[in-house]
N, C-alpha and C. Protein backbone atom coordinates (compact mmCIF):
# COMPACT_ATOMS: atom_id res chain seq x y z
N UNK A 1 25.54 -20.65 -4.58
CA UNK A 1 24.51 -19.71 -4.97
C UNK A 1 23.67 -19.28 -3.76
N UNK A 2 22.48 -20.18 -2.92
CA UNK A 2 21.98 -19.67 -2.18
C UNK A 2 22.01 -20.51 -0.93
N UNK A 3 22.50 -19.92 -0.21
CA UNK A 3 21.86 -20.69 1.93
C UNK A 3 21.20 -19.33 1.97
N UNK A 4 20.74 -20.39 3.45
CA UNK A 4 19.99 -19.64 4.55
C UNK A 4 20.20 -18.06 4.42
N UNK A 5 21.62 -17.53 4.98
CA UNK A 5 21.67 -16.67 4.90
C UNK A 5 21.91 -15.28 4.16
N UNK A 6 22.32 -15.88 2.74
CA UNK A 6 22.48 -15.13 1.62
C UNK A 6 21.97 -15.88 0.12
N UNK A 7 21.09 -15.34 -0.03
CA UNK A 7 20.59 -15.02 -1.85
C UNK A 7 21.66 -14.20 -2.87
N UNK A 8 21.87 -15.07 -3.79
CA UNK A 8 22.41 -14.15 -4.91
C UNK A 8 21.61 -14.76 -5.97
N UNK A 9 21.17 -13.78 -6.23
CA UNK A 9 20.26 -13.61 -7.50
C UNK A 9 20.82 -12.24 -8.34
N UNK A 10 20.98 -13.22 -9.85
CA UNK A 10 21.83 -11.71 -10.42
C UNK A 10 20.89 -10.75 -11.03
N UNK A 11 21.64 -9.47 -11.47
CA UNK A 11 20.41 -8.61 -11.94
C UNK A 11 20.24 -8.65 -13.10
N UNK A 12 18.70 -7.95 -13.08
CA UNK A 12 18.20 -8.01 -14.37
C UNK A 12 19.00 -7.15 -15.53
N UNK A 13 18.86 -7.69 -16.59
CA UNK A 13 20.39 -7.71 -17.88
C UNK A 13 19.21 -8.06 -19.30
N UNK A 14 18.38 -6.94 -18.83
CA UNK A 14 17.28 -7.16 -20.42
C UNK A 14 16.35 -8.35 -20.19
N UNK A 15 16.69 -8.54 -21.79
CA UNK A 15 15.76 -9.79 -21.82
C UNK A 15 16.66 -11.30 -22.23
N UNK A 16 17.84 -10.73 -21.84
CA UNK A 16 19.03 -11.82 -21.79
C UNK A 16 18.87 -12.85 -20.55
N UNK A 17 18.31 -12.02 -19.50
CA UNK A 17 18.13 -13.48 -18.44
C UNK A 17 16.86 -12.65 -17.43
N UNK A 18 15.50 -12.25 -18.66
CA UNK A 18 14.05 -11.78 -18.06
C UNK A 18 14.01 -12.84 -17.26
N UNK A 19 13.06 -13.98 -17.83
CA UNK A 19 12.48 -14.99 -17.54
C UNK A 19 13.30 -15.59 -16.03
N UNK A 20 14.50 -16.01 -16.47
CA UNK A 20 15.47 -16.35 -14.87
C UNK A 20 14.90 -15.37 -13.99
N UNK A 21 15.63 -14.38 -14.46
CA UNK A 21 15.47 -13.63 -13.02
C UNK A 21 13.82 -13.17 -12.18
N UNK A 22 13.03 -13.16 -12.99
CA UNK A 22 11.65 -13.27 -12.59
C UNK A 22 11.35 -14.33 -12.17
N UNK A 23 11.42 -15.30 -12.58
CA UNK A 23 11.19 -16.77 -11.37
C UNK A 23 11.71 -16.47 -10.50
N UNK A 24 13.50 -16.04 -10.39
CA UNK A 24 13.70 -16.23 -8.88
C UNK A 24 13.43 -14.95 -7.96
N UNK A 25 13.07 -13.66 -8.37
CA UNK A 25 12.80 -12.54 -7.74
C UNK A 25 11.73 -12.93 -7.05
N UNK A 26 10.51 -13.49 -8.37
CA UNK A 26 9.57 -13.87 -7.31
C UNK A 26 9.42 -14.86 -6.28
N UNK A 27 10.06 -15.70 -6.43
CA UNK A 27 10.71 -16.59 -5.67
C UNK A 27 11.18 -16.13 -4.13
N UNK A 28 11.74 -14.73 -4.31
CA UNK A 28 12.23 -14.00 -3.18
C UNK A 28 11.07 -13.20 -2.20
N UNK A 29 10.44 -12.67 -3.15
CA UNK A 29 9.28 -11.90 -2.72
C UNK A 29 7.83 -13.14 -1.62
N UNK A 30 8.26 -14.30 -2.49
CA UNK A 30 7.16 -15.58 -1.82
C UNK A 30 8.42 -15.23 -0.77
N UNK A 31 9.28 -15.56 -0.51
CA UNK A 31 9.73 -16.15 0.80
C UNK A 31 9.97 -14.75 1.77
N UNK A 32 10.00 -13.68 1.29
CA UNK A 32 9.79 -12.63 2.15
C UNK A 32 8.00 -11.78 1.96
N UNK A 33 7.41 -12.91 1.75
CA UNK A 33 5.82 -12.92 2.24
C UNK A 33 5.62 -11.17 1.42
N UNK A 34 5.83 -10.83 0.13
CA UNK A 34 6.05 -10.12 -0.41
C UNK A 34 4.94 -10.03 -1.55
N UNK A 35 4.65 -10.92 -2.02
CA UNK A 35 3.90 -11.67 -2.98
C UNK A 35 2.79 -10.78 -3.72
N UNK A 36 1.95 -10.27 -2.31
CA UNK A 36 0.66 -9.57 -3.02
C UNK A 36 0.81 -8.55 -3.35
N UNK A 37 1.77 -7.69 -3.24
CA UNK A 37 2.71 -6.45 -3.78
C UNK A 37 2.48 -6.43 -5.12
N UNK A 38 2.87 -7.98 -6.02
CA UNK A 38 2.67 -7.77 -7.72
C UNK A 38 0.92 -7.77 -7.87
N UNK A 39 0.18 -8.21 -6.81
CA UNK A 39 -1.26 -8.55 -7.53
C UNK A 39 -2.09 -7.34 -7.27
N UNK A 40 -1.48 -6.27 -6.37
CA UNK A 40 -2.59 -4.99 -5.85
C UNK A 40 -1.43 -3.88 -5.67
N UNK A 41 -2.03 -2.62 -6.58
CA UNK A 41 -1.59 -1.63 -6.29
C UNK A 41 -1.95 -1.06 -4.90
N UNK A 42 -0.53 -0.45 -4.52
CA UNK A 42 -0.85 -0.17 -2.68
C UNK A 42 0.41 0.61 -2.77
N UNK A 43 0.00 1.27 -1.92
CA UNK A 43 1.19 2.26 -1.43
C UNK A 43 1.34 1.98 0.28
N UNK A 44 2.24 0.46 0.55
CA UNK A 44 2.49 0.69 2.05
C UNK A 44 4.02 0.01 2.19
N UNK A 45 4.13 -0.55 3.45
CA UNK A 45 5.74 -0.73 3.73
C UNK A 45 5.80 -2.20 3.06
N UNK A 46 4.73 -2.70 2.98
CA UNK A 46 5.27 -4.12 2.02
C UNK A 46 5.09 -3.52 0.12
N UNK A 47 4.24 -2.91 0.03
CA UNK A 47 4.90 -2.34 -1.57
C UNK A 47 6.47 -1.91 -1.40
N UNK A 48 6.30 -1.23 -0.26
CA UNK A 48 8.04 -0.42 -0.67
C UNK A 48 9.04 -1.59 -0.70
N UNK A 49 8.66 -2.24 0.25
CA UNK A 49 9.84 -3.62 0.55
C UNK A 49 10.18 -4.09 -1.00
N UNK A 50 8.75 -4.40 -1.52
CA UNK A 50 8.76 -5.41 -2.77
C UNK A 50 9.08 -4.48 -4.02
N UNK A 51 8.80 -3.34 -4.03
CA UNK A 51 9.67 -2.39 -4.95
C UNK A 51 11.07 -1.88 -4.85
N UNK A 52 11.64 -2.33 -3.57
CA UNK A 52 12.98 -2.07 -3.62
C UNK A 52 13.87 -3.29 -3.42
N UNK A 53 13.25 -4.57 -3.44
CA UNK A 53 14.13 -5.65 -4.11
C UNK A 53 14.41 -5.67 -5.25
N UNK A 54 12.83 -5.39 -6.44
CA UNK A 54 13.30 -5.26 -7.62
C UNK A 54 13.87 -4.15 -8.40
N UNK A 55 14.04 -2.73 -8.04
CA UNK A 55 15.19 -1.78 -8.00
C UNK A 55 16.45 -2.33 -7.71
N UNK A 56 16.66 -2.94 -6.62
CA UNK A 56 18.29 -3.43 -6.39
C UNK A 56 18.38 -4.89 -6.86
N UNK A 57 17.97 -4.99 -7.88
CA UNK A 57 18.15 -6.64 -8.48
C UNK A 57 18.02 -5.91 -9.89
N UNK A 58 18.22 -5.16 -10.46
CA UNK A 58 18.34 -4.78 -11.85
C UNK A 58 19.14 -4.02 -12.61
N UNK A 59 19.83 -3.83 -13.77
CA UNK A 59 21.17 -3.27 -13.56
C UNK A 59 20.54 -1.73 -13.84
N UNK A 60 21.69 -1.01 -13.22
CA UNK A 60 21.57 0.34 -13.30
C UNK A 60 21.60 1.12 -14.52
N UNK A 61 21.99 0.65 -15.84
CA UNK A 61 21.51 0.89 -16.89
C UNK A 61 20.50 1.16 -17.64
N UNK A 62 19.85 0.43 -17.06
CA UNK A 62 18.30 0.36 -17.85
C UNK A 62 17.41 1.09 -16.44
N UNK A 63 17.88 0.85 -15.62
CA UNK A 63 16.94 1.57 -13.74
C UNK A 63 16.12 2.73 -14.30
N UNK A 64 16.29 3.32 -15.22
CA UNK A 64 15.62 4.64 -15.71
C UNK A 64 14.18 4.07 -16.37
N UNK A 65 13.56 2.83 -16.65
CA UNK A 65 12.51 2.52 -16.99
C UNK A 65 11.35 2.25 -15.71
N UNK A 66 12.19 2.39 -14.39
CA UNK A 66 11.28 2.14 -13.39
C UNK A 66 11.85 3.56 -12.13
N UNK A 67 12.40 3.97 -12.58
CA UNK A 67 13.16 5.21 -11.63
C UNK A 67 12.37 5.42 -10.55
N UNK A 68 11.13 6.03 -11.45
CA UNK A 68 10.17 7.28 -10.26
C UNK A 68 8.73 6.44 -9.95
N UNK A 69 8.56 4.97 -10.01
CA UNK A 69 7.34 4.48 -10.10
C UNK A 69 7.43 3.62 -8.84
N UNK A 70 6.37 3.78 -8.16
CA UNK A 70 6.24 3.68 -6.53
C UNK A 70 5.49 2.50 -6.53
N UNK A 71 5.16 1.70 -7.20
CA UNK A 71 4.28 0.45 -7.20
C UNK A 71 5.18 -0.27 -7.64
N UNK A 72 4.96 -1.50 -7.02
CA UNK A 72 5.74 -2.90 -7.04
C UNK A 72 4.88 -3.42 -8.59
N UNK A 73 3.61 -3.12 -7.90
CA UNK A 73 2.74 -3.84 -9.15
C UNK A 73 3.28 -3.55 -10.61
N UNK A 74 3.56 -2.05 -11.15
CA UNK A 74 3.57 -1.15 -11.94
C UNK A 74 4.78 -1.70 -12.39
N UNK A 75 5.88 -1.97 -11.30
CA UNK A 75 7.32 -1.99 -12.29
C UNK A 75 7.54 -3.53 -12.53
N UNK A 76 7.12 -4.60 -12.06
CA UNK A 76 6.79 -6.09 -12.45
C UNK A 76 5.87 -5.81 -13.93
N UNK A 77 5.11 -5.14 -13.65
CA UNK A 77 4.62 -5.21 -14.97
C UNK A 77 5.28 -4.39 -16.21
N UNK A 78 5.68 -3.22 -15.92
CA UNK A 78 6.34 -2.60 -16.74
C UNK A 78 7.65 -3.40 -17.11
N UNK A 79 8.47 -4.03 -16.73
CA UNK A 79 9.57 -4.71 -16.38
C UNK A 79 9.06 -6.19 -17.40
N UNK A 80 7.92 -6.69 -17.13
CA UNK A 80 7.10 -7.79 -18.07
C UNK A 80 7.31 -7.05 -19.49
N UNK A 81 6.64 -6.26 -19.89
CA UNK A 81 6.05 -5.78 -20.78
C UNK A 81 7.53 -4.83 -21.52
N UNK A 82 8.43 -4.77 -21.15
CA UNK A 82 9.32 -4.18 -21.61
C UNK A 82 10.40 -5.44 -22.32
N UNK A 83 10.43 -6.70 -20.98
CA UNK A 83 11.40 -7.52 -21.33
C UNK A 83 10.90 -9.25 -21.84
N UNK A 84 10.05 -9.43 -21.61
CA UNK A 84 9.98 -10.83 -21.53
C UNK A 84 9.18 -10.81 -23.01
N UNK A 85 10.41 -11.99 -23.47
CA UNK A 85 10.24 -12.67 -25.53
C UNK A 85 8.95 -13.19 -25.49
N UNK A 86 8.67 -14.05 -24.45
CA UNK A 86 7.42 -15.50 -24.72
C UNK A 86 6.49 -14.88 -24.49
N UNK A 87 5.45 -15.77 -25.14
CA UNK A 87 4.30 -15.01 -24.43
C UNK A 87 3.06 -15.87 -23.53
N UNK A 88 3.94 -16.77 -22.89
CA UNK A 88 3.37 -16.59 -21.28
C UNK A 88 3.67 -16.05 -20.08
N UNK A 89 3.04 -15.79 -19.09
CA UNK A 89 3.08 -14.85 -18.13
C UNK A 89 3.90 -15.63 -17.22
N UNK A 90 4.77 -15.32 -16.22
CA UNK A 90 5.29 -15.84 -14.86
C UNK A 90 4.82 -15.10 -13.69
């Protein structure tokens, strides 16, 4: 699954594996110092970074719920609020 040099983390697939894959996205975002991207709307090169991991970690099926939205913050949450059963937060 994961070394040093390669992460595979599969994509998001609903709310069939929300919860997984949000632990480990964010998981990704902590280790590429990514983090404050979900807590503050911002428009700079670490939003873009952290909005285009979670674009390319989600399947292209559903990509039309976050298409045109330029905040990391916005599509973690939209992405929350669309998929995740429980109702505590990660």
């Amino acid at each position: 699954m994961a070394s040093i040099n390669k992460i595979d983390i599969p994509k998001l697939k609903r709310t069939e594996n929300y919860i997984i894959w949000s632990i480990r996205t964010k998981a990704l975002l902590v280790q590429e110092d990514l983090l404050n991207s979900l807590k503050y709307y911002s428009i700079s090169a670490q939003n873009n970074k952290a909005l285009a991991i979670i674009k390319l970690l989600y399947e292209d099926n559903t990509l039309l719920y976050i298409r045109d939205e330029t905040s990391a913050k916005k599509a973690w949450e939209t992405l929350r609020e669309t998929y995740q059963r429980f109702k505590y937060q990660i």
